[in-house]
Structures are given as C-alpha cells and as structure tokens.
C-alpha atoms as a PDB file:
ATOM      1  CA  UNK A   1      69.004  78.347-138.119  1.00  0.00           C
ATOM      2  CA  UNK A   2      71.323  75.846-136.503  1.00  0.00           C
ATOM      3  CA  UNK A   3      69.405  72.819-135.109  1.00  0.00           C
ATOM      4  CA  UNK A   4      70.531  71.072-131.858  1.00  0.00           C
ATOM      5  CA  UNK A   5      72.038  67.446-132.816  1.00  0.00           C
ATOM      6  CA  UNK A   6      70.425  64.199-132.715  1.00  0.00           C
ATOM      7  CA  UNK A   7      71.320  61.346-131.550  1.00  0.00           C
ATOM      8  CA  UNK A   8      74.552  60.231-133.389  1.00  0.00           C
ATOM      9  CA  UNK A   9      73.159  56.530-132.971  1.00  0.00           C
ATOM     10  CA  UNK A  10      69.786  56.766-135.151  1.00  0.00           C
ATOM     11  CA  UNK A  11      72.384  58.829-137.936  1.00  0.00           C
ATOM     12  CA  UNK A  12      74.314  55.924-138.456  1.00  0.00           C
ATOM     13  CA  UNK A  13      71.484  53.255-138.236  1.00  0.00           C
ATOM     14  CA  UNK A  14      71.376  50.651-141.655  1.00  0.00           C
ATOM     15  CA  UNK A  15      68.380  53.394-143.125  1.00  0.00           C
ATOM     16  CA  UNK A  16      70.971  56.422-142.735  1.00  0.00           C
ATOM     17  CA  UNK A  17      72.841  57.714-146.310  1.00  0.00           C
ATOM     18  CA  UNK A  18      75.991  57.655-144.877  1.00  0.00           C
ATOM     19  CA  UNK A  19      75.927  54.697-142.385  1.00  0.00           C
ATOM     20  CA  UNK A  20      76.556  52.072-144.891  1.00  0.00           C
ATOM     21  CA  UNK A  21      79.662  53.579-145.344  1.00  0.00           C
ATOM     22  CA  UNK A  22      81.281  52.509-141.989  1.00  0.00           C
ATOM     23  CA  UNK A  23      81.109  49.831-140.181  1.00  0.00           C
ATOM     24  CA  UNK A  24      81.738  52.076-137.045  1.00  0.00           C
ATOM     25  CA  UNK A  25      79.340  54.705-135.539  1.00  0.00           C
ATOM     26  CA  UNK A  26      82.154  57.014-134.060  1.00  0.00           C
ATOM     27  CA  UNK A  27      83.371  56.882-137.723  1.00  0.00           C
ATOM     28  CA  UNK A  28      79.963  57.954-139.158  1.00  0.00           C
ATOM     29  CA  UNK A  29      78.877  61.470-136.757  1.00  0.00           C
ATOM     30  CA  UNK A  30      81.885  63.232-137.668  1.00  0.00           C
ATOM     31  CA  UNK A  31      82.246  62.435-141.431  1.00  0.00           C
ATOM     32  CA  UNK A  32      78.644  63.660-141.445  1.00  0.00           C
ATOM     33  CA  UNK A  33      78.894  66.821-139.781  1.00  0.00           C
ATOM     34  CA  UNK A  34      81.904  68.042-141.552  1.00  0.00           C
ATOM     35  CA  UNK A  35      79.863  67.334-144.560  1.00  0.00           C
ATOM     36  CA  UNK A  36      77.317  69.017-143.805  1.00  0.00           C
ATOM     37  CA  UNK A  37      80.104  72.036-142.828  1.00  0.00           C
ATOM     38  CA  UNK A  38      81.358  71.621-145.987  1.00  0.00           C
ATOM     39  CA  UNK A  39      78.116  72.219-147.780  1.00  0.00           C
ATOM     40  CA  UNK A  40      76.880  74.982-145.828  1.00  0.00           C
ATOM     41  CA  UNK A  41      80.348  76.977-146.230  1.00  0.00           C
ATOM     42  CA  UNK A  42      79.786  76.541-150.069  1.00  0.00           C
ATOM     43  CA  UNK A  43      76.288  77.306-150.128  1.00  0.00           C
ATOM     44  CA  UNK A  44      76.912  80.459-148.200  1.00  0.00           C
ATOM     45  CA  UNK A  45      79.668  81.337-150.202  1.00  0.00           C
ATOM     46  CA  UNK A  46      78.032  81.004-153.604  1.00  0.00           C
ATOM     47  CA  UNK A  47      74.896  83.209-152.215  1.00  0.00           C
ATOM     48  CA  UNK A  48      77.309  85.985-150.989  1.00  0.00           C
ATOM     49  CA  UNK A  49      79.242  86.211-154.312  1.00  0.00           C
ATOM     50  CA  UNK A  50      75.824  85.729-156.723  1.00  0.00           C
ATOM     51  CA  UNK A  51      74.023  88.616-154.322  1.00  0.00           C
ATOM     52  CA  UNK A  52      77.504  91.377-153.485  1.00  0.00           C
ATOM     53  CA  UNK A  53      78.115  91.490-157.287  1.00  0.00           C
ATOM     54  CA  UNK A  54      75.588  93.971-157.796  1.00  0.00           C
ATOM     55  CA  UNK A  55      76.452  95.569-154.253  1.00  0.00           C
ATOM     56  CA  UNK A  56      79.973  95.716-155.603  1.00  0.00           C
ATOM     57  CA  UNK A  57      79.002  97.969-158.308  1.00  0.00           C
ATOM     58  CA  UNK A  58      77.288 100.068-156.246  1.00  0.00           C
ATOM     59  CA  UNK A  59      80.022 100.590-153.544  1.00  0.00           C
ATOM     60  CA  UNK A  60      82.379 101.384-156.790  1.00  0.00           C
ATOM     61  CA  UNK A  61      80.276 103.792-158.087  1.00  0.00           C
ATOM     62  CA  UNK A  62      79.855 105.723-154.360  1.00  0.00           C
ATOM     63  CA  UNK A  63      83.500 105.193-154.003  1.00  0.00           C
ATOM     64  CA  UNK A  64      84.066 107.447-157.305  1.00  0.00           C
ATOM     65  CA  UNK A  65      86.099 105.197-159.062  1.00  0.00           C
ATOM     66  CA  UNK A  66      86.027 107.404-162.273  1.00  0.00           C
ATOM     67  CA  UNK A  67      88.688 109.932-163.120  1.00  0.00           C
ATOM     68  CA  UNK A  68      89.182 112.445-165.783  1.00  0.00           C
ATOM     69  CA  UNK A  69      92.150 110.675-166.558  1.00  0.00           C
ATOM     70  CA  UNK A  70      89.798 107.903-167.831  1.00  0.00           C
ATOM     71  CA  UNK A  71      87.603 110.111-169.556  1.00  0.00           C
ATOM     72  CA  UNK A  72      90.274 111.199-171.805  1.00  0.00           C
ATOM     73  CA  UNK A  73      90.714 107.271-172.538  1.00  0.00           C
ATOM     74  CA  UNK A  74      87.076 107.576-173.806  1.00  0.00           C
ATOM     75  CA  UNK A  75      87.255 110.947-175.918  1.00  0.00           C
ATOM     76  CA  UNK A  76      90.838 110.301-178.025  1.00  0.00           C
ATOM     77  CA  UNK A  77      88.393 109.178-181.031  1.00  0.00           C
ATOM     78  CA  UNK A  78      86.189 112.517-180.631  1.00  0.00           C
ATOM     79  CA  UNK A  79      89.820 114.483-180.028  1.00  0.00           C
ATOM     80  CA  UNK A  80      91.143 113.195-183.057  1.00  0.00           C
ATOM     81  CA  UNK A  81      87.971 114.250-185.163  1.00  0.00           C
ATOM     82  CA  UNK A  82      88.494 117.471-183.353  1.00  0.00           C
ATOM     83  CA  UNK A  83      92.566 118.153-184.228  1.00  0.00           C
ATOM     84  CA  UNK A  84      93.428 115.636-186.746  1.00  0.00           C
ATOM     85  CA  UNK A  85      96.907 116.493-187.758  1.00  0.00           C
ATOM     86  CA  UNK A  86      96.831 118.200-184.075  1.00  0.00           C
ATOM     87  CA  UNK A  87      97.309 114.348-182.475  1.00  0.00           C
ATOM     88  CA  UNK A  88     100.679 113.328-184.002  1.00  0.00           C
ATOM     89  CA  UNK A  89     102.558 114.710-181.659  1.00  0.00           C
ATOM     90  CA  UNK A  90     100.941 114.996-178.068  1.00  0.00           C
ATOM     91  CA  UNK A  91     101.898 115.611-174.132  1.00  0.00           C
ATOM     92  CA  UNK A  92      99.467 114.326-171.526  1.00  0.00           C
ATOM     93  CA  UNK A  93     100.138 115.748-168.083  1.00  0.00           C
ATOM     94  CA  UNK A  94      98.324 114.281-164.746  1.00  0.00           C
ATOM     95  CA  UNK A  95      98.169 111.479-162.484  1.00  0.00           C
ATOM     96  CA  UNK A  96      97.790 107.807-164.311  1.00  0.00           C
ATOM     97  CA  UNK A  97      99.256 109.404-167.130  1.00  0.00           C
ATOM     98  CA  UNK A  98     101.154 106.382-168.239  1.00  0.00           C
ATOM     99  CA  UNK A  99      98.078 104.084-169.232  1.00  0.00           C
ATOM    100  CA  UNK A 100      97.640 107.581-171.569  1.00  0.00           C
ATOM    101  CA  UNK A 101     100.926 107.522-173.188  1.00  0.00           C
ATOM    102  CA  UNK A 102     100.433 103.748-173.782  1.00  0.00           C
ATOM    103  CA  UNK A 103      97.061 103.910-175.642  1.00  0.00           C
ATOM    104  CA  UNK A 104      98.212 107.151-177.525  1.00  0.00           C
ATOM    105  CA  UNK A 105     101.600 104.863-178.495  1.00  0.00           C
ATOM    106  CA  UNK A 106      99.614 102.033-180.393  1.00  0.00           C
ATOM    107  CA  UNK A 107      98.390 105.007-182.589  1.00  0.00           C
ATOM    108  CA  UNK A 108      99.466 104.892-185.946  1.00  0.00           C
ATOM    109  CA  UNK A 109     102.156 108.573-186.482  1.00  0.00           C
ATOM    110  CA  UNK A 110     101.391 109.393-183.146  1.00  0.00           C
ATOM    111  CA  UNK A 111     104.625 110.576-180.520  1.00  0.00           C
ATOM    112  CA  UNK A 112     102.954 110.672-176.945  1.00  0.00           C
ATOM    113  CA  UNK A 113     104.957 111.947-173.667  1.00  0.00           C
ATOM    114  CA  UNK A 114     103.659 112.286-169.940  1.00  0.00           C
ATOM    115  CA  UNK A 115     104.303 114.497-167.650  1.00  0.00           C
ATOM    116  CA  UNK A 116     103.003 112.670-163.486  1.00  0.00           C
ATOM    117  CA  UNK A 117     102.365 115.520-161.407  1.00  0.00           C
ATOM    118  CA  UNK A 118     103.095 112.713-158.365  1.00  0.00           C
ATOM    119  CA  UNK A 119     105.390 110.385-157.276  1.00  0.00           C
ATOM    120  CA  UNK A 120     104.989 106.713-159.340  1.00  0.00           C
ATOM    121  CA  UNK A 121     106.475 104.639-156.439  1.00  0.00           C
ATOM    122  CA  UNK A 122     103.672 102.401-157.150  1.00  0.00           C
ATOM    123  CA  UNK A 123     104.001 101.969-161.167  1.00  0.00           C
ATOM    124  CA  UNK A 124     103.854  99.143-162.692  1.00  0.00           C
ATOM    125  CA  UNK A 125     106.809  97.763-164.925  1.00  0.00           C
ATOM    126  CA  UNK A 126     105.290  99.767-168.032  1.00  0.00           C
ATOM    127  CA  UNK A 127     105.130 102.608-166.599  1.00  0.00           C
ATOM    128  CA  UNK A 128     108.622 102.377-164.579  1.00  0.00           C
ATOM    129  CA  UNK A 129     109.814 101.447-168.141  1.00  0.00           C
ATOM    130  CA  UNK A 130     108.259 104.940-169.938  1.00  0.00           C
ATOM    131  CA  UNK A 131     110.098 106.671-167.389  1.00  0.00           C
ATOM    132  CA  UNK A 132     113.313 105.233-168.210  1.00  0.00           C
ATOM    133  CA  UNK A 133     112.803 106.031-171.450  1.00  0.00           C
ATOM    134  CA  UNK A 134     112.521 109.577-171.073  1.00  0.00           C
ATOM    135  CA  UNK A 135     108.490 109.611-172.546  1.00  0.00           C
ATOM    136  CA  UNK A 136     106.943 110.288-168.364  1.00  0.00           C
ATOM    137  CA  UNK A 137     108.834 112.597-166.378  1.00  0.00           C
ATOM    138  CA  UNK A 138     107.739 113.010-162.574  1.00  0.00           C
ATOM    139  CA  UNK A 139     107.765 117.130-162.456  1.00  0.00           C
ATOM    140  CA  UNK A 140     105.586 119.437-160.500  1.00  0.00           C
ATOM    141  CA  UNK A 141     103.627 121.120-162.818  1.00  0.00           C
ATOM    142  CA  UNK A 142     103.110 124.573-160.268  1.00  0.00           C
ATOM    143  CA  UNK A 143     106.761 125.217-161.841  1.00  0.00           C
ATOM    144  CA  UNK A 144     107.890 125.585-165.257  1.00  0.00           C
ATOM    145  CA  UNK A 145     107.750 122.411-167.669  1.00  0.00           C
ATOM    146  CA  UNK A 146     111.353 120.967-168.904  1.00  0.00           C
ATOM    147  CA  UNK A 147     109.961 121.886-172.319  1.00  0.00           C
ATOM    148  CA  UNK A 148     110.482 124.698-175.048  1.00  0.00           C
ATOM    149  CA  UNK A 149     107.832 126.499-176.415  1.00  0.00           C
ATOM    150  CA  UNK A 150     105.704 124.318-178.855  1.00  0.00           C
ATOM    151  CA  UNK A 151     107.132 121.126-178.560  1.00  0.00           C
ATOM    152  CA  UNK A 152     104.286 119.881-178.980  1.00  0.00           C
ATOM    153  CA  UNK A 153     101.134 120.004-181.103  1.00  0.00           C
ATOM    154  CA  UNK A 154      98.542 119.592-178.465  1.00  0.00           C
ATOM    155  CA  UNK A 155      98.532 119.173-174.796  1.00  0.00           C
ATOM    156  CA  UNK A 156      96.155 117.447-172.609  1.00  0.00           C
ATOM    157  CA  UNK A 157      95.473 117.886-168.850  1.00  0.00           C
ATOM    158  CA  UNK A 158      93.334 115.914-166.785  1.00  0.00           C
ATOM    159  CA  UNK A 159      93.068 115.333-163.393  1.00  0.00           C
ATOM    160  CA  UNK A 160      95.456 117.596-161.887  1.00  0.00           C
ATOM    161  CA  UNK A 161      94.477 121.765-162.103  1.00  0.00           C
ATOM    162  CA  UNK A 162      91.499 120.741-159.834  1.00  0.00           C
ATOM    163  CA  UNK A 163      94.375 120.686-156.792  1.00  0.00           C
ATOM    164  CA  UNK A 164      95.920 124.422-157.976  1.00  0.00           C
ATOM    165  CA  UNK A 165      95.326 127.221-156.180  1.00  0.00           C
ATOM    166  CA  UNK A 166      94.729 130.157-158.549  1.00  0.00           C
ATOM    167  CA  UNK A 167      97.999 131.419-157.389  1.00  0.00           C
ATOM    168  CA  UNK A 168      99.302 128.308-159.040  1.00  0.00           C
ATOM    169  CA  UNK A 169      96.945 128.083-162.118  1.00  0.00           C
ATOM    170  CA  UNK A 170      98.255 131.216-163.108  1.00  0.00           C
ATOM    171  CA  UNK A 171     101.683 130.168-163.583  1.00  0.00           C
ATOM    172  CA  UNK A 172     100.339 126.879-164.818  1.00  0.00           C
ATOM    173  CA  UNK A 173      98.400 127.439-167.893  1.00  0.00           C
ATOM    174  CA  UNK A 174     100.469 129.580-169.255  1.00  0.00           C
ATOM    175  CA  UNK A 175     102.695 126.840-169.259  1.00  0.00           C
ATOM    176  CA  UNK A 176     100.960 124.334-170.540  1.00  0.00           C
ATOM    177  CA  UNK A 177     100.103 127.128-173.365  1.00  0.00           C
ATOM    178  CA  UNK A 178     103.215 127.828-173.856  1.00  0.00           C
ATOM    179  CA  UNK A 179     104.792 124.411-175.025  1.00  0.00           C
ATOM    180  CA  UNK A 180     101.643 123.012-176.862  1.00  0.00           C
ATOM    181  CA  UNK A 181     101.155 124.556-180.907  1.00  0.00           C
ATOM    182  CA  UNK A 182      97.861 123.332-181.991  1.00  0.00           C
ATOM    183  CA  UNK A 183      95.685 123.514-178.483  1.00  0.00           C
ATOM    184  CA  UNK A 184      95.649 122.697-175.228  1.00  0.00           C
ATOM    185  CA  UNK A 185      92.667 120.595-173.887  1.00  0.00           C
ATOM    186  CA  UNK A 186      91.390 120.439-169.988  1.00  0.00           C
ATOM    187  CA  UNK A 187      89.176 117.901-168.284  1.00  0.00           C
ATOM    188  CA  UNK A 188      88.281 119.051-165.133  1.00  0.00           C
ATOM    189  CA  UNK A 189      85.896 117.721-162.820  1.00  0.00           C
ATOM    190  CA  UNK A 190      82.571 118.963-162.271  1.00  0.00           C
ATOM    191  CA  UNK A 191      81.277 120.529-159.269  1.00  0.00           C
ATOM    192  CA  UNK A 192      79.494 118.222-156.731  1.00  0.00           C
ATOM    193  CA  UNK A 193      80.798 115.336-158.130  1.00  0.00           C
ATOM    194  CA  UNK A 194      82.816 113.118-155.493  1.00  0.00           C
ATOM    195  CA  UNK A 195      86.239 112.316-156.733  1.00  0.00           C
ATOM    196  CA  UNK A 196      87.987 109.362-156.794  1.00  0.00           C
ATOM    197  CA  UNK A 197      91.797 110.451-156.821  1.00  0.00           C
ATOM    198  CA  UNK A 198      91.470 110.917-153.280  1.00  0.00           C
ATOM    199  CA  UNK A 199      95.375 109.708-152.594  1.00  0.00           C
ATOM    200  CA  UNK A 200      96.145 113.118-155.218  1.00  0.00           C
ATOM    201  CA  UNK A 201      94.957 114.985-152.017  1.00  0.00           C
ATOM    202  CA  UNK A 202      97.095 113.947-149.473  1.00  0.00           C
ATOM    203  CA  UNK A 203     100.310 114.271-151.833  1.00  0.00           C
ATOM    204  CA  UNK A 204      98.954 117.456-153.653  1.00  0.00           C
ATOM    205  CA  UNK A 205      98.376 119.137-150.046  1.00  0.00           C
ATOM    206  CA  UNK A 206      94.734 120.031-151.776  1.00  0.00           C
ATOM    207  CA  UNK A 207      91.553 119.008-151.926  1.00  0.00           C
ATOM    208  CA  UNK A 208      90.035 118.873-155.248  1.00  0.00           C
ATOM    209  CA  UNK A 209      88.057 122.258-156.083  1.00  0.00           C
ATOM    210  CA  UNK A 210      85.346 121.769-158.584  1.00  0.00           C
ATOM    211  CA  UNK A 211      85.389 125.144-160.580  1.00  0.00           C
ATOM    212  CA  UNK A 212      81.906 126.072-162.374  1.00  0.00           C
ATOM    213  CA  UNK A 213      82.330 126.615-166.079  1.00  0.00           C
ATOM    214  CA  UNK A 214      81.870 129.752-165.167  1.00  0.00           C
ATOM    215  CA  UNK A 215      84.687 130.424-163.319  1.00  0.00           C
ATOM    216  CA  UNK A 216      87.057 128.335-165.573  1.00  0.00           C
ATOM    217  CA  UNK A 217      85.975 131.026-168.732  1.00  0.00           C
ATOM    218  CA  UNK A 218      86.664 134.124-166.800  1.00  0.00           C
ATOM    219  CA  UNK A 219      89.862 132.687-165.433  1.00  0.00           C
ATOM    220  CA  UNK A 220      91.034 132.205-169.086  1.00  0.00           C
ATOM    221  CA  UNK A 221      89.783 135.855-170.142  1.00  0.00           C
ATOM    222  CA  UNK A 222      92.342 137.129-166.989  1.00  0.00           C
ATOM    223  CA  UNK A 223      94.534 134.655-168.120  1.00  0.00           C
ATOM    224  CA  UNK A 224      94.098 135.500-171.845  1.00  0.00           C
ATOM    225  CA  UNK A 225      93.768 132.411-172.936  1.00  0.00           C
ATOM    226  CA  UNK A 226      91.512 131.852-175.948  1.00  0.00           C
ATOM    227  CA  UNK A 227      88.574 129.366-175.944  1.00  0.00           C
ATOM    228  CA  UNK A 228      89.208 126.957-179.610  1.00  0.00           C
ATOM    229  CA  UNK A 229      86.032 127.947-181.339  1.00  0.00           C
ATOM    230  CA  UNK A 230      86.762 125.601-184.316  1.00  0.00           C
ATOM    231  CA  UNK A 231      87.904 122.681-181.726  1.00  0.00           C
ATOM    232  CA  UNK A 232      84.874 122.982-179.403  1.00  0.00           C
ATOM    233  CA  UNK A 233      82.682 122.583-182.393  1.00  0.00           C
ATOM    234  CA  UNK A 234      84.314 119.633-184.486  1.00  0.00           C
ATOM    235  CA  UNK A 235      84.368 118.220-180.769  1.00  0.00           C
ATOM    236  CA  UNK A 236      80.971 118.454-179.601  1.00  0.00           C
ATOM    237  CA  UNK A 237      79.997 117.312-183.539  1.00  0.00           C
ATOM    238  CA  UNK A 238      81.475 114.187-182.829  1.00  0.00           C
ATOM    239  CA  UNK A 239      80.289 113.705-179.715  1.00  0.00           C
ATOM    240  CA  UNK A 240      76.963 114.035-180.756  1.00  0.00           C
ATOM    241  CA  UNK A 241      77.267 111.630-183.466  1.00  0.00           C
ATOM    242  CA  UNK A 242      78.855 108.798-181.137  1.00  0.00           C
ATOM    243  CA  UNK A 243      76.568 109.867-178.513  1.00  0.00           C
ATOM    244  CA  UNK A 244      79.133 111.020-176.436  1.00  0.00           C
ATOM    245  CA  UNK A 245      77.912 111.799-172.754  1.00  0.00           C
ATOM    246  CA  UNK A 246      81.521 113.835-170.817  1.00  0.00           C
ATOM    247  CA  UNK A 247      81.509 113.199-167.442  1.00  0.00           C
ATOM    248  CA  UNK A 248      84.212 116.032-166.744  1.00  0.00           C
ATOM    249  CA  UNK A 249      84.144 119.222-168.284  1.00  0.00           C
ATOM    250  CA  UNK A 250      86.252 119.776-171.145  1.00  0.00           C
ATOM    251  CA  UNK A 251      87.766 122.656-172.624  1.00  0.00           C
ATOM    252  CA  UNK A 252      89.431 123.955-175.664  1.00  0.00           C
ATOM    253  CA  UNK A 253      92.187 126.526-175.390  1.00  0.00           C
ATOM    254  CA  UNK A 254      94.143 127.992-178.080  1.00  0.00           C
ATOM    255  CA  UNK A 255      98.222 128.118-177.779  1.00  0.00           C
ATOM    256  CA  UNK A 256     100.175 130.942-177.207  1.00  0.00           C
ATOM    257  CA  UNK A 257     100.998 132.756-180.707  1.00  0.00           C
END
C-alpha cells in the first residue's frame, strides 16, 4: 500500500501541517516521513496484538497446554469432599509437582510432600527451596519409593504412569499402594487427546500411552488393586454439584491392607 513520494517541495509549502514548523525544507521531508514511520509501526502493532490475542488462544489450546497435573489443581475441593480426614496428610508424585505441594501447603492441617519423577534443573526458587527442605524428592518412580508402608493417608499421581511400560506399572502401583493408607488417586490422560508434557518424553524415553478405561480396570484386577467404591461416589457427587467437567481420567484405588 506504499505510495511513491511527492515532491518534498509542495510538503513543506506555508499550507503543509508540518511546514510551519521549519523554516528549512530539508528540515521538513525527513521529520515527516519518520512520522509517518512512526505511526504506521504503531498502528500495525496495535492491529497485530488486538487481532493474535484470540489466535494466541487458539495456538495454546492446539499446543496442549493442559496437564493432569493441573487438573488435580482443579479437583482438591471435589478430593477433599471425597476423603476428608483422607487429605491431612498427602504425597503427590509427577512432573510440576511442586506448584501441588504449594497449594496443598496453604491448607489448613494439611502435610503435603512431592515426589518429581524428572530432573528440576529448571525450578524456580520455590520449588529449589521444597527440595531443600526434604518435602520434593527427585526419584524415579519405576523403582521403589524412599517411603514405608502408609506414610501417608492418600497418594496422588498425575501425569507420569502414562510414560510406564506395563513392565514398569507393575512394580509401580504397587508402590504407590503400598505407602498411601486411605487411597491412592490417578489422573491419567485420555486417549486421543494430544499432550502437552511433551519435554516428559524425551527425558522419560516414552511417549505418552493413553490407556482406555478399559484397560486401566483390568490392569488393576491383575494387579489386585481395588477400585474405592465409596471414593468414586462422594467424588463424582461433588463433581456433579460444582459441575465438575475432568479432563483426565481419574481413578480411585484402595491401599494395600
């Protein structure tokens, strides 16, 4: 849309905006120009920003910028409706785990730990600072947990048995069984839904496998784990009643006894 310039001479004439601003012509084409540059560059820069935002939100939401990690985040009110006294003392194991332990901390009588599955070179201070403390550990959950049995009431798993084999899952579980009291909880994703911990991948070794419900109930019958019966119903209760839409698939497993 770029028009070819006039002549610099009629710009700068007495009738011209800017003319009567300098009492020299050279002075007068280039102050105008760069004006004009300057206007254009804003205009075009306001239009871009007012029209990507929506584009942004799109390109998020391809990108798979939600996580099960986050959709625990959303379901601690329902989980607390679910367990009650089964909260106060609770261990969150997966990637992003320390945002977890942080929001679980704030809790009135509530003791939260975190176990990363992956390496936290990239934490922020908090985090680096829960690790310190001994309340995240960095441990590779295909291998036994630093933990003894029942330490704590409930355990919650997100993000993270989507990249075990079932070689690994069955070592896993039973873990995760073994050290929780009151119930251990999974969100795993759902299948044909695009993930968004892709950098899990490349430091898991895996791809994420999206296991039909299906599948995840007989693997608990070989596995004999127990589905919560009591859990899964106070849960999906108070999901209806804060209409509660999971965008992961959750399930409630009974501890070891």
């Amino acid at each position: 849309m770029s028009r070819k310039p006039g002549n610099p001479g009629r710009r700068s004439g007495p009738g011209a905006g800017f003319g009567g601003l300098f009492n020299q012509k050279s002075q007068v084409s280039p102050l105008f120009s760069a004006v004009l540059i300057f206007l254009g560059a804003l205009f075009v820069i306001g239009y871009f920003f007012h029209g990507s935002d929506s584009a942004v939100k799109s390109f998020s939401r391809i990108e798979g910028d939600y996580t099960c990690t986050a959709e625990v985040l959303r379901a601690l009110p329902l989980l607390k409706k679910a367990y009650g006294d089964g909260m106060r003392k609770i261990l969150h194991v997966g990637p992003e785990t320390c945002s977890v332990v942080s929001t679980l901390l704030k809790e009135d009588e509530t003791e939260a730990w975190g176990v990363e599955p992956y390496d936290i070179e990239d934490a922020d201070a908090n985090c680096k600072s829960l690790v310190r403390k001994g309340l995240v550990r960095v441990a590779d959950i295909k291998f036994s947990l630093p933990y003894r049995a029942k330490s704590f009431s409930l355990v919650v798993v997100s993000d993270a048995v989507d990249y075990l084999s079932p070689k690994y899952l069955n070592r896993t579980l039973p873990e995760l069984a073994r050290v929780s009291s009151d119930g251990l909880v999974l969100f795993t994703g759902l299948p044909g839904q695009s993930h968004a911990k892709v950098t899990e991948s490349s430091k898991s070794g895996r791809h994420a496998k999206k296991r039909s419900s299906s599948w995840w109930v007989r693997f608990f019958v070989q596995t004999s784990l127990e589905e919560n019966e009591a859990a899964i119903k106070k849960f999906e209760q108070a999901a209806t009643q804060n209409s509660f839409s999971p965008k992961c698939q959750i399930f409630h497993l009974n501890s070891y006894h």
